[in-house]
C-alpha atoms as a PDB file:
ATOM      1  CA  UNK A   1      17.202 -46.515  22.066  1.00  0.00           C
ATOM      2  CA  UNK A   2      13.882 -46.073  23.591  1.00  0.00           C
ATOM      3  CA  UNK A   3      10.824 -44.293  22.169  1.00  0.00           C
ATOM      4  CA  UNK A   4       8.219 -42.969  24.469  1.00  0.00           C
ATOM      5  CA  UNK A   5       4.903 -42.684  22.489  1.00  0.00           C
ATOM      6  CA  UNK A   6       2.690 -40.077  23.289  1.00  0.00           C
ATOM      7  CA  UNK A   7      -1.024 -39.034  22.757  1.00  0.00           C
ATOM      8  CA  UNK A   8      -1.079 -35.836  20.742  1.00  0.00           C
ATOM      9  CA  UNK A   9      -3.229 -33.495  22.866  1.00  0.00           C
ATOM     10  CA  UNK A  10      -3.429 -35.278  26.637  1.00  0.00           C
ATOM     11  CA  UNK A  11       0.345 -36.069  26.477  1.00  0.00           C
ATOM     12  CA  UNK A  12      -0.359 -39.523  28.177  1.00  0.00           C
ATOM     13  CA  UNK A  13       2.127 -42.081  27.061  1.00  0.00           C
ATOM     14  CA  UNK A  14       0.478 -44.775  24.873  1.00  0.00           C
ATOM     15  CA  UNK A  15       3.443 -46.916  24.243  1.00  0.00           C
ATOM     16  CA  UNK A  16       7.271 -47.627  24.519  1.00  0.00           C
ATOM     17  CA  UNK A  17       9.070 -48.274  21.715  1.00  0.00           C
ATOM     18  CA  UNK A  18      12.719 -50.289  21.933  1.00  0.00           C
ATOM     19  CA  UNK A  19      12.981 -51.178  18.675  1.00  0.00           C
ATOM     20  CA  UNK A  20      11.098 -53.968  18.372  1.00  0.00           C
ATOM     21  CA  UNK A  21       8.169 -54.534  16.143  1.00  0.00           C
ATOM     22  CA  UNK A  22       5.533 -51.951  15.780  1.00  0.00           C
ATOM     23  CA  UNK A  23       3.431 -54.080  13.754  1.00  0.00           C
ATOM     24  CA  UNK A  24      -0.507 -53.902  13.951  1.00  0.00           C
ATOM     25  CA  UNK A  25       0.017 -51.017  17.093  1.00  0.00           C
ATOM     26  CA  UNK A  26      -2.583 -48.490  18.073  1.00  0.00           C
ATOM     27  CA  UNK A  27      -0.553 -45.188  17.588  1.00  0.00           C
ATOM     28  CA  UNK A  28      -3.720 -43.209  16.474  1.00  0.00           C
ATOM     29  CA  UNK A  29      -3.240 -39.343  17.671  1.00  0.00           C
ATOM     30  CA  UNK A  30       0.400 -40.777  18.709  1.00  0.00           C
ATOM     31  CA  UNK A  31       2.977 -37.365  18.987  1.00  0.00           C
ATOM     32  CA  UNK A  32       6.079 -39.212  17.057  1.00  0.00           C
ATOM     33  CA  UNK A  33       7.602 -35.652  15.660  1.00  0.00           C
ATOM     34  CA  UNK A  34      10.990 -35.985  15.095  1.00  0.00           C
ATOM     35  CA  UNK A  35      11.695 -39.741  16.002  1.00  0.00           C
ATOM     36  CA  UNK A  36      14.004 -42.166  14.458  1.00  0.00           C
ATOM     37  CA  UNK A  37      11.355 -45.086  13.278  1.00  0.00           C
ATOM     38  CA  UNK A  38      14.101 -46.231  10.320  1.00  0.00           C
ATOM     39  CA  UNK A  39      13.541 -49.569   9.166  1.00  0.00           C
ATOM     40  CA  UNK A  40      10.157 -49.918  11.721  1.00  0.00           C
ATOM     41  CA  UNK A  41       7.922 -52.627  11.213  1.00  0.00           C
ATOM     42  CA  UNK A  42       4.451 -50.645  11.185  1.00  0.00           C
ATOM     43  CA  UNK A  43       2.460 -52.980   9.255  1.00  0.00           C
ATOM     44  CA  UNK A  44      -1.169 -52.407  10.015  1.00  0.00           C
ATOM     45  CA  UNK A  45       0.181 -50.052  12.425  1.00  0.00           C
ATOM     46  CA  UNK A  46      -2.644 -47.874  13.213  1.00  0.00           C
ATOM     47  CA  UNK A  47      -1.406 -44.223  12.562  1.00  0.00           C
ATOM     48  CA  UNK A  48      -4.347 -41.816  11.958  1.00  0.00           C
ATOM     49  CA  UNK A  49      -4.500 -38.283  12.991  1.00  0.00           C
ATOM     50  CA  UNK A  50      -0.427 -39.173  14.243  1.00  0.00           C
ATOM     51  CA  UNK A  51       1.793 -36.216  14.226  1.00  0.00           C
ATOM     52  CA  UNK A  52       4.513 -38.115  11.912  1.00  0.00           C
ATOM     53  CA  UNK A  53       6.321 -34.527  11.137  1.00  0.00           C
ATOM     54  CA  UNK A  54       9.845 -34.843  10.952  1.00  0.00           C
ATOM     55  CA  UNK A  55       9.711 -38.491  11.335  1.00  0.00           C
ATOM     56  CA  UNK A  56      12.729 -40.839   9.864  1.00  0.00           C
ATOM     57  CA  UNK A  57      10.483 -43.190   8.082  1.00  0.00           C
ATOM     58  CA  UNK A  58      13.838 -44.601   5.793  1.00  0.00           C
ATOM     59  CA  UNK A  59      13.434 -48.121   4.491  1.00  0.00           C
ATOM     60  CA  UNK A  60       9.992 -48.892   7.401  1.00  0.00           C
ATOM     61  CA  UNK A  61       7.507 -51.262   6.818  1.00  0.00           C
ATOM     62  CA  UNK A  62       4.514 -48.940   6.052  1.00  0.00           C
ATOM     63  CA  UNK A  63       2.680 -51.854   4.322  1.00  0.00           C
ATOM     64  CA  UNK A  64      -1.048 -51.803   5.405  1.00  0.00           C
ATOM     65  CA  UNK A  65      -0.614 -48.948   7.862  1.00  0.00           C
ATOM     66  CA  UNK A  66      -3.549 -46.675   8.484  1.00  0.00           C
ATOM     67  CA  UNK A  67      -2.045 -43.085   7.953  1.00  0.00           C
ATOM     68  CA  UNK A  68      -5.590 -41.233   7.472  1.00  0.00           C
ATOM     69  CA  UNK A  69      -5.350 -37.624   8.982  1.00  0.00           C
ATOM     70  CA  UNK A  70      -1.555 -38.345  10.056  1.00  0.00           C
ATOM     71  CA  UNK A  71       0.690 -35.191   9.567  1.00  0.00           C
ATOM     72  CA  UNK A  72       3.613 -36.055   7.122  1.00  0.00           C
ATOM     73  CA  UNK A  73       5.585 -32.917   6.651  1.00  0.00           C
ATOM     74  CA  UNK A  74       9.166 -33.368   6.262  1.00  0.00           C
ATOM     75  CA  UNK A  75       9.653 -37.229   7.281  1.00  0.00           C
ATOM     76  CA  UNK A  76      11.331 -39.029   5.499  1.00  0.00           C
ATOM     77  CA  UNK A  77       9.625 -41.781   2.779  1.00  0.00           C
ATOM     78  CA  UNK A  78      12.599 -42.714   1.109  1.00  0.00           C
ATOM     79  CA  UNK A  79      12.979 -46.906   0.601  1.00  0.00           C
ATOM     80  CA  UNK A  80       9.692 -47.086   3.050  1.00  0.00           C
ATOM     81  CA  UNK A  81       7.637 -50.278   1.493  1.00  0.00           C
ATOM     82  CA  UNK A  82       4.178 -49.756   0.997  1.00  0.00           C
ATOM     83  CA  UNK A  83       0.906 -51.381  -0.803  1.00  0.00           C
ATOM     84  CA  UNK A  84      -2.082 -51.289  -1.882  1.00  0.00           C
ATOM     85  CA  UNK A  85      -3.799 -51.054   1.541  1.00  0.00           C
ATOM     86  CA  UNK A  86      -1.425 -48.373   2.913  1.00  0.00           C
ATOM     87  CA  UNK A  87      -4.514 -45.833   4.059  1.00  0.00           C
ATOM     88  CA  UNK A  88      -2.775 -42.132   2.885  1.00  0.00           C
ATOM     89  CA  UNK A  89      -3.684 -38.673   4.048  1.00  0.00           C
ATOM     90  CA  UNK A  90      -6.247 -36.974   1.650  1.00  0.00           C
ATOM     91  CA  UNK A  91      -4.418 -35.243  -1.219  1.00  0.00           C
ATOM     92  CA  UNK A  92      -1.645 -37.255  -0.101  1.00  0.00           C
ATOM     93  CA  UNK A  93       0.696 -37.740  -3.408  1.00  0.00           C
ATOM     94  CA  UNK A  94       3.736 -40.121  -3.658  1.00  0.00           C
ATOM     95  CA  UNK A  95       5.403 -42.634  -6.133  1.00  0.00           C
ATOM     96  CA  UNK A  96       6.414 -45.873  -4.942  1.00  0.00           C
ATOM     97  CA  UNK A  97       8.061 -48.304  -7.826  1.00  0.00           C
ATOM     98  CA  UNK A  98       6.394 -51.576  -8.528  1.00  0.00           C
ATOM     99  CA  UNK A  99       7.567 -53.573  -5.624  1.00  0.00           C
ATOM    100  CA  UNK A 100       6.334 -50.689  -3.662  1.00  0.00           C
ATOM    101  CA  UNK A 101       9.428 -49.011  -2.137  1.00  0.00           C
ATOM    102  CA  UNK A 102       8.913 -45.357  -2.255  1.00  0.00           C
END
């Protein structure tokens, strides 16, 4: 399955995903609502200000990933890995355990 990856206001595509490795890609003020990105490799992926809404985020590689301004509502966190250096929204709240998987 192939993703097209949009900018968020000018529409232009920024990228094509095929499933693949995401990992250290420039996908600030990407339009991903509503795409499948299960078990994604988006470390040090470069999401701020990315419409992530709706997004199937189950069991991804979020470790490292820049998610500053990024629009969460309703995707889907659940077995994402995370760390440390996984930039959140502001007032962003979640609990990952200690190996952190959300």
């Amino acid at each position: 399955m192939t993703i097209e990856i949009n900018h968020r206001t000018t529409g232009e595509v920024l990228h094509t995903h095929d499933g693949g490795s995401l990992q250290g890609a420039d996908l600030s003020n990407a339009d991903l609502s509503g795409s499948d990105l299960s078990g994604a490799d988006l470390r040090n992926a470069d999401l701020r200000n990315a419409d992530l809404s709706g997004v199937n985020l189950r069991g991804s590689n979020l470790r490292g990933a820049g998610l500053n301004g990024a629009s969460l509502s309703g995707a889907d966190l659940h077995g994402a890995r995370v760390s440390t250096r996984t930039d959140w929204p502001t007032l962003f709240c979640m609990v990952a355990d200690a190996e952190g998987v959300v």
